[in-house]
C-alpha atoms as a PDB file:
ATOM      1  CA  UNK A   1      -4.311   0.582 -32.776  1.00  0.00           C
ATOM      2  CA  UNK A   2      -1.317   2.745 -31.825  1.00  0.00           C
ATOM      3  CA  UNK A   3      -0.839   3.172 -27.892  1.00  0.00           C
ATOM      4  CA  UNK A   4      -1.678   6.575 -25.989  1.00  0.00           C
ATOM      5  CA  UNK A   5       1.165   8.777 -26.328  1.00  0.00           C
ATOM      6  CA  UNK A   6       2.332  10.037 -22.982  1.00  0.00           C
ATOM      7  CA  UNK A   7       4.443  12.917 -23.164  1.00  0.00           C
ATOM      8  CA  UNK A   8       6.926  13.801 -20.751  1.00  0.00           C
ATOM      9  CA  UNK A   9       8.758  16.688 -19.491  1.00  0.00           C
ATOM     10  CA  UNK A  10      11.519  16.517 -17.075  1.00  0.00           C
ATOM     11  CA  UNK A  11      12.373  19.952 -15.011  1.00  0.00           C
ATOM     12  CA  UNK A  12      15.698  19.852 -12.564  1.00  0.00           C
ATOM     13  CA  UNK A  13      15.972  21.931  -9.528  1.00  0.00           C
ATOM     14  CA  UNK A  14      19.199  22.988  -9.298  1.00  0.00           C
ATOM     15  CA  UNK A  15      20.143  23.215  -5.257  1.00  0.00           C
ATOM     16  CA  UNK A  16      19.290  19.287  -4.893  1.00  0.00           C
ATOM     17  CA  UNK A  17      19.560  18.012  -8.593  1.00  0.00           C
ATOM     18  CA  UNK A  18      15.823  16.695  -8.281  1.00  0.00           C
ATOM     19  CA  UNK A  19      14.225  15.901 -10.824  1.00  0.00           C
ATOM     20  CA  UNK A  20      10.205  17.099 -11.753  1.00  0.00           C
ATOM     21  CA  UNK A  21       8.047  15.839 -13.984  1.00  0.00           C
ATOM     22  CA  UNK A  22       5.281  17.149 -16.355  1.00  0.00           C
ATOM     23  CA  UNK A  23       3.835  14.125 -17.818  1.00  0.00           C
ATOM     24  CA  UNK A  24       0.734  14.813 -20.032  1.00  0.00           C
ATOM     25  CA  UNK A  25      -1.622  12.661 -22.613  1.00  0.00           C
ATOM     26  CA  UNK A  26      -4.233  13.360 -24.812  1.00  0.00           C
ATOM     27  CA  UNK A  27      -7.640  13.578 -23.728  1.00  0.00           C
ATOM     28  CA  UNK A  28     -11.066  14.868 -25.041  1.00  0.00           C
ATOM     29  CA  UNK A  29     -11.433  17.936 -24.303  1.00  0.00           C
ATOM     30  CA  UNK A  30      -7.574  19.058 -25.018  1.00  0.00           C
ATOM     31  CA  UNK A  31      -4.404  17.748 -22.550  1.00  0.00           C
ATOM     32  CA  UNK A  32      -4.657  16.287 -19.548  1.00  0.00           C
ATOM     33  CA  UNK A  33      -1.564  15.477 -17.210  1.00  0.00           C
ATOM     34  CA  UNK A  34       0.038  15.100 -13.430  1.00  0.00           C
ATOM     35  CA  UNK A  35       2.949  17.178 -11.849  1.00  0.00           C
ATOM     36  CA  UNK A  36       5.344  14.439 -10.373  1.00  0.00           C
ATOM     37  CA  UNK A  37       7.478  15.640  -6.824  1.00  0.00           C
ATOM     38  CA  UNK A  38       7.214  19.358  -7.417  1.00  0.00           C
ATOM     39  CA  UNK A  39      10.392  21.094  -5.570  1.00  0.00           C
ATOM     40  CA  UNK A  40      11.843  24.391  -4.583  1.00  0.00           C
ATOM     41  CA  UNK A  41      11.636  27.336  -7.209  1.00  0.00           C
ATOM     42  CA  UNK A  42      12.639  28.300  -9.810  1.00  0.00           C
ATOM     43  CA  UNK A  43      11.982  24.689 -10.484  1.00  0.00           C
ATOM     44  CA  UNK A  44       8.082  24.834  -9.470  1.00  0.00           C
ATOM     45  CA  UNK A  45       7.427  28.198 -11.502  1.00  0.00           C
ATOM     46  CA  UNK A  46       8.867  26.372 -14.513  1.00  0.00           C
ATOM     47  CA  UNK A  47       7.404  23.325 -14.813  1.00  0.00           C
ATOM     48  CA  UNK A  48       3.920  25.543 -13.827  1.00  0.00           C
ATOM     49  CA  UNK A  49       4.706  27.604 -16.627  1.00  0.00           C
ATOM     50  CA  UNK A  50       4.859  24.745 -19.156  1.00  0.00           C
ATOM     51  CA  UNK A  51       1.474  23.164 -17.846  1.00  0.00           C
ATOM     52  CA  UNK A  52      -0.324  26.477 -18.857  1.00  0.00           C
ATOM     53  CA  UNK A  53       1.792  27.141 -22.112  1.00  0.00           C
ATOM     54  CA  UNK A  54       0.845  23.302 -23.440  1.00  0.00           C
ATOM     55  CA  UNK A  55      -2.739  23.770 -22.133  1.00  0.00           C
ATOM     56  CA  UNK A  56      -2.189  20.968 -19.924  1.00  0.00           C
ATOM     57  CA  UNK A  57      -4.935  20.201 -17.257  1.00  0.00           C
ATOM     58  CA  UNK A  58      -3.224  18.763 -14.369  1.00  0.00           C
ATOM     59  CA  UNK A  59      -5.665  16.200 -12.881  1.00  0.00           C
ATOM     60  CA  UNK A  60      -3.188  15.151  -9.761  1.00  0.00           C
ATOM     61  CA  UNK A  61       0.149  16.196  -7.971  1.00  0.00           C
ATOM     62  CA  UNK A  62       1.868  12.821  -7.775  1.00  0.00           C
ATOM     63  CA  UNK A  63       4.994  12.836  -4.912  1.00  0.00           C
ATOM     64  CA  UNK A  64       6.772   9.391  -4.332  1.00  0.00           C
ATOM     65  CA  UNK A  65       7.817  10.035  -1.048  1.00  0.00           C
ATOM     66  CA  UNK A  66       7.629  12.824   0.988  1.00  0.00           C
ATOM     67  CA  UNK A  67      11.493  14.745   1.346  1.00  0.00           C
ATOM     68  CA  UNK A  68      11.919  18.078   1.241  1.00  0.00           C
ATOM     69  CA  UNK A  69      13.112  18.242  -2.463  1.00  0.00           C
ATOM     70  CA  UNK A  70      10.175  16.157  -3.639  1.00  0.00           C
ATOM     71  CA  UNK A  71       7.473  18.648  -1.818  1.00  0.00           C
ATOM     72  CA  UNK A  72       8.677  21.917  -1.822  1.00  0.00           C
ATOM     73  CA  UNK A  73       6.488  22.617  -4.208  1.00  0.00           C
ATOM     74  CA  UNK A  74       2.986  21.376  -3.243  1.00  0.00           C
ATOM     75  CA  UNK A  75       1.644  24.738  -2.078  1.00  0.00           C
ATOM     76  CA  UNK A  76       2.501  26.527  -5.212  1.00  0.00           C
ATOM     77  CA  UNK A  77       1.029  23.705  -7.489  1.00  0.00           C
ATOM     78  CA  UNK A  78      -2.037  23.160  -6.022  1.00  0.00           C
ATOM     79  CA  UNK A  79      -2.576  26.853  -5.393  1.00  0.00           C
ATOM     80  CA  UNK A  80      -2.468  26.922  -9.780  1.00  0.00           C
ATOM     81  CA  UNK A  81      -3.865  23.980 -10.076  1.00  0.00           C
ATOM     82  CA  UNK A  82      -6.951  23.968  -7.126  1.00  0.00           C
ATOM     83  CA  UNK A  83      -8.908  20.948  -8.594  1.00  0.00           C
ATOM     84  CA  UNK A  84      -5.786  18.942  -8.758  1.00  0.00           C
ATOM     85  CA  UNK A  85      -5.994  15.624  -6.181  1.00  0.00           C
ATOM     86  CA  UNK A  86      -2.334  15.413  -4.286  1.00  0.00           C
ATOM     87  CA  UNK A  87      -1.511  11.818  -4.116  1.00  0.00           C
ATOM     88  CA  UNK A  88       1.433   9.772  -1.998  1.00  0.00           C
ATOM     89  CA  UNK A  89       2.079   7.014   0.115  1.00  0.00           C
ATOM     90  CA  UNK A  90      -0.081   7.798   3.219  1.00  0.00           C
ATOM     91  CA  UNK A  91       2.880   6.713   5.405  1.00  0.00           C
ATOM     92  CA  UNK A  92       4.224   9.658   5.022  1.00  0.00           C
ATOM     93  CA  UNK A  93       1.212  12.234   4.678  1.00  0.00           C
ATOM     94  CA  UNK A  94       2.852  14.244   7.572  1.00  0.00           C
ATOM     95  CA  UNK A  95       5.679  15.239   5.944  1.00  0.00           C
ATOM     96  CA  UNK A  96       3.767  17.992   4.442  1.00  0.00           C
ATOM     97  CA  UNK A  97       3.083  19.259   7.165  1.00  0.00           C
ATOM     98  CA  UNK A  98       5.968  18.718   9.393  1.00  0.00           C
ATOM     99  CA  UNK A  99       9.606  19.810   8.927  1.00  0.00           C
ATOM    100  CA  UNK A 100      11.271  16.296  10.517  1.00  0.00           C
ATOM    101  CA  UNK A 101       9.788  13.974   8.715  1.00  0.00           C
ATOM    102  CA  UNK A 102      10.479  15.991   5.488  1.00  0.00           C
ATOM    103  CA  UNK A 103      13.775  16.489   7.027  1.00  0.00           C
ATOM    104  CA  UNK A 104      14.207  20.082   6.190  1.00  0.00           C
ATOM    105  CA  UNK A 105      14.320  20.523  10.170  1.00  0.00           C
ATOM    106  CA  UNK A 106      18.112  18.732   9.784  1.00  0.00           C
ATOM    107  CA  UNK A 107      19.354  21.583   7.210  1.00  0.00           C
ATOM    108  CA  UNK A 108      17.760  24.283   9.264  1.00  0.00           C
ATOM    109  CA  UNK A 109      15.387  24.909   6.855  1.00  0.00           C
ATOM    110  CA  UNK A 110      12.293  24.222   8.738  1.00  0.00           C
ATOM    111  CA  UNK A 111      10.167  23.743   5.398  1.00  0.00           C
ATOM    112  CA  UNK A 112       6.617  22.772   5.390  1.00  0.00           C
ATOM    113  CA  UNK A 113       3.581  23.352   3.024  1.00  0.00           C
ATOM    114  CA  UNK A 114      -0.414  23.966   3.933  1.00  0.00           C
ATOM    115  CA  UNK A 115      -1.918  21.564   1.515  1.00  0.00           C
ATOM    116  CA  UNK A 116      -2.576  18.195   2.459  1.00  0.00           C
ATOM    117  CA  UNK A 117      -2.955  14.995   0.570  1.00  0.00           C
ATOM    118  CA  UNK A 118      -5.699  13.666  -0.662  1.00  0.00           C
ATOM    119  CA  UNK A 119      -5.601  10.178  -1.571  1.00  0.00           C
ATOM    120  CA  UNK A 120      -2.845   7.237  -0.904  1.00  0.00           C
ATOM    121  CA  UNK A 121      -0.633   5.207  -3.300  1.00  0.00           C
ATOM    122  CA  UNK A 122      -1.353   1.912  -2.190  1.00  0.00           C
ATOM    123  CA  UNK A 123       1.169  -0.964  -3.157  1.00  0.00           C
ATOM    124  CA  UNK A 124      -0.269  -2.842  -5.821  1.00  0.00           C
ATOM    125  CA  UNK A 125      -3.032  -0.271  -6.653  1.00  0.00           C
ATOM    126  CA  UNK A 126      -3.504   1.475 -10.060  1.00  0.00           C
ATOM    127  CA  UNK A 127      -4.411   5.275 -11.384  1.00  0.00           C
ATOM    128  CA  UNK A 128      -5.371   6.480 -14.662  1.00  0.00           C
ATOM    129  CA  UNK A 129      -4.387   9.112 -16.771  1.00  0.00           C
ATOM    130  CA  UNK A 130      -6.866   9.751 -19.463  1.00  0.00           C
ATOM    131  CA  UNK A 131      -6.333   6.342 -21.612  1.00  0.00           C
ATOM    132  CA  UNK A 132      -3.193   5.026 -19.392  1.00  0.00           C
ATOM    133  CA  UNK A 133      -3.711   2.992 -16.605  1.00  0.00           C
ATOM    134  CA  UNK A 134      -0.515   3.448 -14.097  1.00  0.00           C
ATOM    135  CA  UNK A 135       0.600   0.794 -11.319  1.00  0.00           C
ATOM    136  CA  UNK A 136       1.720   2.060  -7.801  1.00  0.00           C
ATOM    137  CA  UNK A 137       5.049  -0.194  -7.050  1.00  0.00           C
ATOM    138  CA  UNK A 138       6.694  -0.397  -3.326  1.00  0.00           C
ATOM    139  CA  UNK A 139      10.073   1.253  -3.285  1.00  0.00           C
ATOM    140  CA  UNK A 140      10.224   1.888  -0.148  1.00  0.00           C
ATOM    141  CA  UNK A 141      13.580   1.904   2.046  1.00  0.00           C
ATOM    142  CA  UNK A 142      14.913   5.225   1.121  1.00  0.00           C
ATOM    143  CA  UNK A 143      12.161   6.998   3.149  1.00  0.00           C
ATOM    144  CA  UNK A 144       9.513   4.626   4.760  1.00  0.00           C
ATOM    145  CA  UNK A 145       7.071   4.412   2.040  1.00  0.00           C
ATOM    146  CA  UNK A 146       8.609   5.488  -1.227  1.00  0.00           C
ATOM    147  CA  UNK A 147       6.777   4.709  -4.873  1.00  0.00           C
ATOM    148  CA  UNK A 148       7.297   3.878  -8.235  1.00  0.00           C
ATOM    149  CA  UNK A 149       4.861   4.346 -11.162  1.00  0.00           C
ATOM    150  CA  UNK A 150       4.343   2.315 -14.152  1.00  0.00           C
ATOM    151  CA  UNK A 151       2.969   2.689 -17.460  1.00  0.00           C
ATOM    152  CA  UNK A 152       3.048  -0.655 -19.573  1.00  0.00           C
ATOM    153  CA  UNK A 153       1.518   1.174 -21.778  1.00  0.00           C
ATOM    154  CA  UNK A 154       4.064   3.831 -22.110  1.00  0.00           C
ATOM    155  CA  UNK A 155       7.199   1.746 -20.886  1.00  0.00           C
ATOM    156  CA  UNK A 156       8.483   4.168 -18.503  1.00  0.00           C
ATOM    157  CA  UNK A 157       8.459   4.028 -14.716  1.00  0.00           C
ATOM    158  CA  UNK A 158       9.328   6.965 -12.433  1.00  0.00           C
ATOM    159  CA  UNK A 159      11.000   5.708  -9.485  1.00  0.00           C
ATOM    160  CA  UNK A 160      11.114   8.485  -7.232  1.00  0.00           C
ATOM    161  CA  UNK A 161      14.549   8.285  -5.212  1.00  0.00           C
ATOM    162  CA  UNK A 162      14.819   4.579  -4.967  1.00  0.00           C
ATOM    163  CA  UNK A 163      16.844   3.556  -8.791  1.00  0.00           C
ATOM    164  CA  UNK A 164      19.035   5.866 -10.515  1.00  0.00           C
ATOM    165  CA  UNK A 165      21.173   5.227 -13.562  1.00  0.00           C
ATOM    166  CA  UNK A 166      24.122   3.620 -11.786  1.00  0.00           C
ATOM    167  CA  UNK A 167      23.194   4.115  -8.371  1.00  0.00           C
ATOM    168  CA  UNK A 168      20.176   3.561  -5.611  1.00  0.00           C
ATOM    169  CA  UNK A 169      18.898   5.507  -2.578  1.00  0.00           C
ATOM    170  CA  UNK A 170      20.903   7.029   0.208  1.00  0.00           C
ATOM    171  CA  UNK A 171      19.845   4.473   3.078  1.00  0.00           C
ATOM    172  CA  UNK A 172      21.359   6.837   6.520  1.00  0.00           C
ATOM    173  CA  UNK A 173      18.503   8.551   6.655  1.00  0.00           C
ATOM    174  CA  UNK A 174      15.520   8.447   9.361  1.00  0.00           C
ATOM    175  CA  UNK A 175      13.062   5.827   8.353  1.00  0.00           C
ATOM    176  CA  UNK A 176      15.449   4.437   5.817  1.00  0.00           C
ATOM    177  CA  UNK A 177      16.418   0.680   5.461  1.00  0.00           C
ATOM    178  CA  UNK A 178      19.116  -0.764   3.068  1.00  0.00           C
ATOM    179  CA  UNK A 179      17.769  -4.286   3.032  1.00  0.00           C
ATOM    180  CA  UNK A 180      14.388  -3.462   1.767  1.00  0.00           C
ATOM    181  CA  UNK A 181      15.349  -0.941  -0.699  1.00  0.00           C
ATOM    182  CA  UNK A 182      17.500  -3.297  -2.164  1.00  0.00           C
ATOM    183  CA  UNK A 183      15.101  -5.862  -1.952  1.00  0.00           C
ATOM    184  CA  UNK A 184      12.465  -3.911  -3.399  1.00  0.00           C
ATOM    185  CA  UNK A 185      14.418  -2.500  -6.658  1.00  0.00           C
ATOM    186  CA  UNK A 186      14.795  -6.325  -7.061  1.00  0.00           C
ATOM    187  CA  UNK A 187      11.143  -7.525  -6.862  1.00  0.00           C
ATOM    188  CA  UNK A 188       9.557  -4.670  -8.057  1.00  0.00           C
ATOM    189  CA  UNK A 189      11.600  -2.685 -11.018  1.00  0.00           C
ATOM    190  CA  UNK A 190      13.741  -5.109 -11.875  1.00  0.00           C
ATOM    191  CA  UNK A 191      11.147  -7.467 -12.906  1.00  0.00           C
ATOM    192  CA  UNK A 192       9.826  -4.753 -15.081  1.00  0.00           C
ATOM    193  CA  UNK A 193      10.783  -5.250 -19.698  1.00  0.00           C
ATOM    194  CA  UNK A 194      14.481  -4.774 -19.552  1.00  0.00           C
ATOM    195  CA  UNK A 195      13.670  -2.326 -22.167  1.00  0.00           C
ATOM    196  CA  UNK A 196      11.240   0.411 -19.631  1.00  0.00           C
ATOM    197  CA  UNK A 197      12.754   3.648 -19.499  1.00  0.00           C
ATOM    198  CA  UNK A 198      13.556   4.703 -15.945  1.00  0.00           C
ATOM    199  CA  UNK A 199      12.658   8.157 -14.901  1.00  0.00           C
ATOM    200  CA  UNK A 200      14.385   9.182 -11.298  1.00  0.00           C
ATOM    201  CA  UNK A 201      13.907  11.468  -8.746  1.00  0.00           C
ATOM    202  CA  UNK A 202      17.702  12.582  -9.692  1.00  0.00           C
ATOM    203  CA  UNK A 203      20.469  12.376 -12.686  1.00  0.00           C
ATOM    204  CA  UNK A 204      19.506  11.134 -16.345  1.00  0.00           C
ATOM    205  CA  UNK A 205      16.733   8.406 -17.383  1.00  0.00           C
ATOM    206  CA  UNK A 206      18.275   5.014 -18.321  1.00  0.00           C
ATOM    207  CA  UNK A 207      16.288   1.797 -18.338  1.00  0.00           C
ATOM    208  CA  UNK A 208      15.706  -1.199 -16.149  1.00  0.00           C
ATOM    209  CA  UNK A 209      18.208  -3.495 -18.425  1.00  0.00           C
ATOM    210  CA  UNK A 210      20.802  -1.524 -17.963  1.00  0.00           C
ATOM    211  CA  UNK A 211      20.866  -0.865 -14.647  1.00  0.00           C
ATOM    212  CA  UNK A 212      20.319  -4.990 -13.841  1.00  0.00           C
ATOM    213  CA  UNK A 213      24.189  -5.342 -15.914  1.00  0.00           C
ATOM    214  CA  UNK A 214      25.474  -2.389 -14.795  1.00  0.00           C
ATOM    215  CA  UNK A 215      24.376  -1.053 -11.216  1.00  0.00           C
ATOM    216  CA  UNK A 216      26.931  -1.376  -9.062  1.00  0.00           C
ATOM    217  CA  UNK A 217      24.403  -1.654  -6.062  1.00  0.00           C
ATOM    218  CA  UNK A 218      22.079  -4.007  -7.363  1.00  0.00           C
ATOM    219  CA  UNK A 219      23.400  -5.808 -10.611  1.00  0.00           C
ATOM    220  CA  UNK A 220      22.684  -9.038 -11.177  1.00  0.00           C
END
């Protein structure tokens, strides 16, 4: 039997270069699919606009930590998509609400959204999507509780702002720590097939064999 086909859409909000996903699978009933780190517009109205164009029923608002360019969107999502379960690390719930621990307060932009979360992203834990079963990986040191997601299924893992193709995580920011970021990426993704495709919270996808030869930060 062939494996679910998970389709994936990536949307980049130009201020910040963050990256938003659209990921989406077949289900019965039509297409069912989460909205990954949701950020300023017009970013937000895009990716919004290509749910309801593909028919896509978005079951949960995935963010992998809680910065400003990774919630910015959250009210505007959930307000299109009410039934839609928010989901991230409960660490850092209150960055929704709260404009320094998003810190938005440090670019004077004093950014926060109404909608709260509604269920954690435990280390270790797993979600579904339709047929796909996802696991929740600690990434954390670039904020205090970052996550990845991964798909065996699929092969892809969306590491939020921890792994990027040839680089990692800024680490001088509040709540950030260099030796467990670094230490995570190790453990966590880079134990993942050499061959999963990495999907960041910035820049282009690459995959978890290239960045072990080739990341300056973390190479083996």
């Amino acid at each position: 039997m062939n494996p679910p086909k998970l389709t994936i859409a990536t949307f980049v909000e130009p201020s910040f270069g963050q990256n938003a996903y659209v990921v989406s699978t077949a289900a019965e009933g039509g297409r069912i699919g989460w909205i990954i780190d949701p950020g300023f517009s017009p970013q937000v109205d895009e990716l919004l606009a290509h749910a309801r164009d593909q028919g896509i029923r978005i079951e949960r608002i995935v963010i992998t930590h809680g910065h400003l360019d990774h919630i910015a969107g959250v009210d505007a999502a959930r307000r299109a998509h009410p039934a839609a379960r928010v989901a991230m690390p409960v660490e850092e719930w209150g960055s929704l609400g709260s404009a320094e621990e998003n810190l938005s307060a440090a670019l004077g932009m004093d950014l926060t959204q109404t909608t709260r979360a509604d269920e954690d992203l435990p280390p270790g834990g797993e979600l579904s999507l339709g047929p796909l079963s996802w696991r929740i990986l600690d990434v954390s040191g670039h904020s205090p509780a970052g996550r990845a997601l991964y798909c065996p299924q699929a092969g892809v893992v969306f590491s939020g702002d921890a792994l990027f193709a040839g680089s990692i995580g800024r680490t001088d920011f509040p709540g950030a720590d260099a030796p467990r970021l670094l230490r995570n990426i190790r453990t966590h993704l880079f134990q993942l097939p050499p061959e999963t495709v990495v999907y960041a919270g910035h820049g282009p996808p690459t995959t978890i064999e290239n960045e072990r030869k080739f990341n300056p930060f973390v190479s083996d």
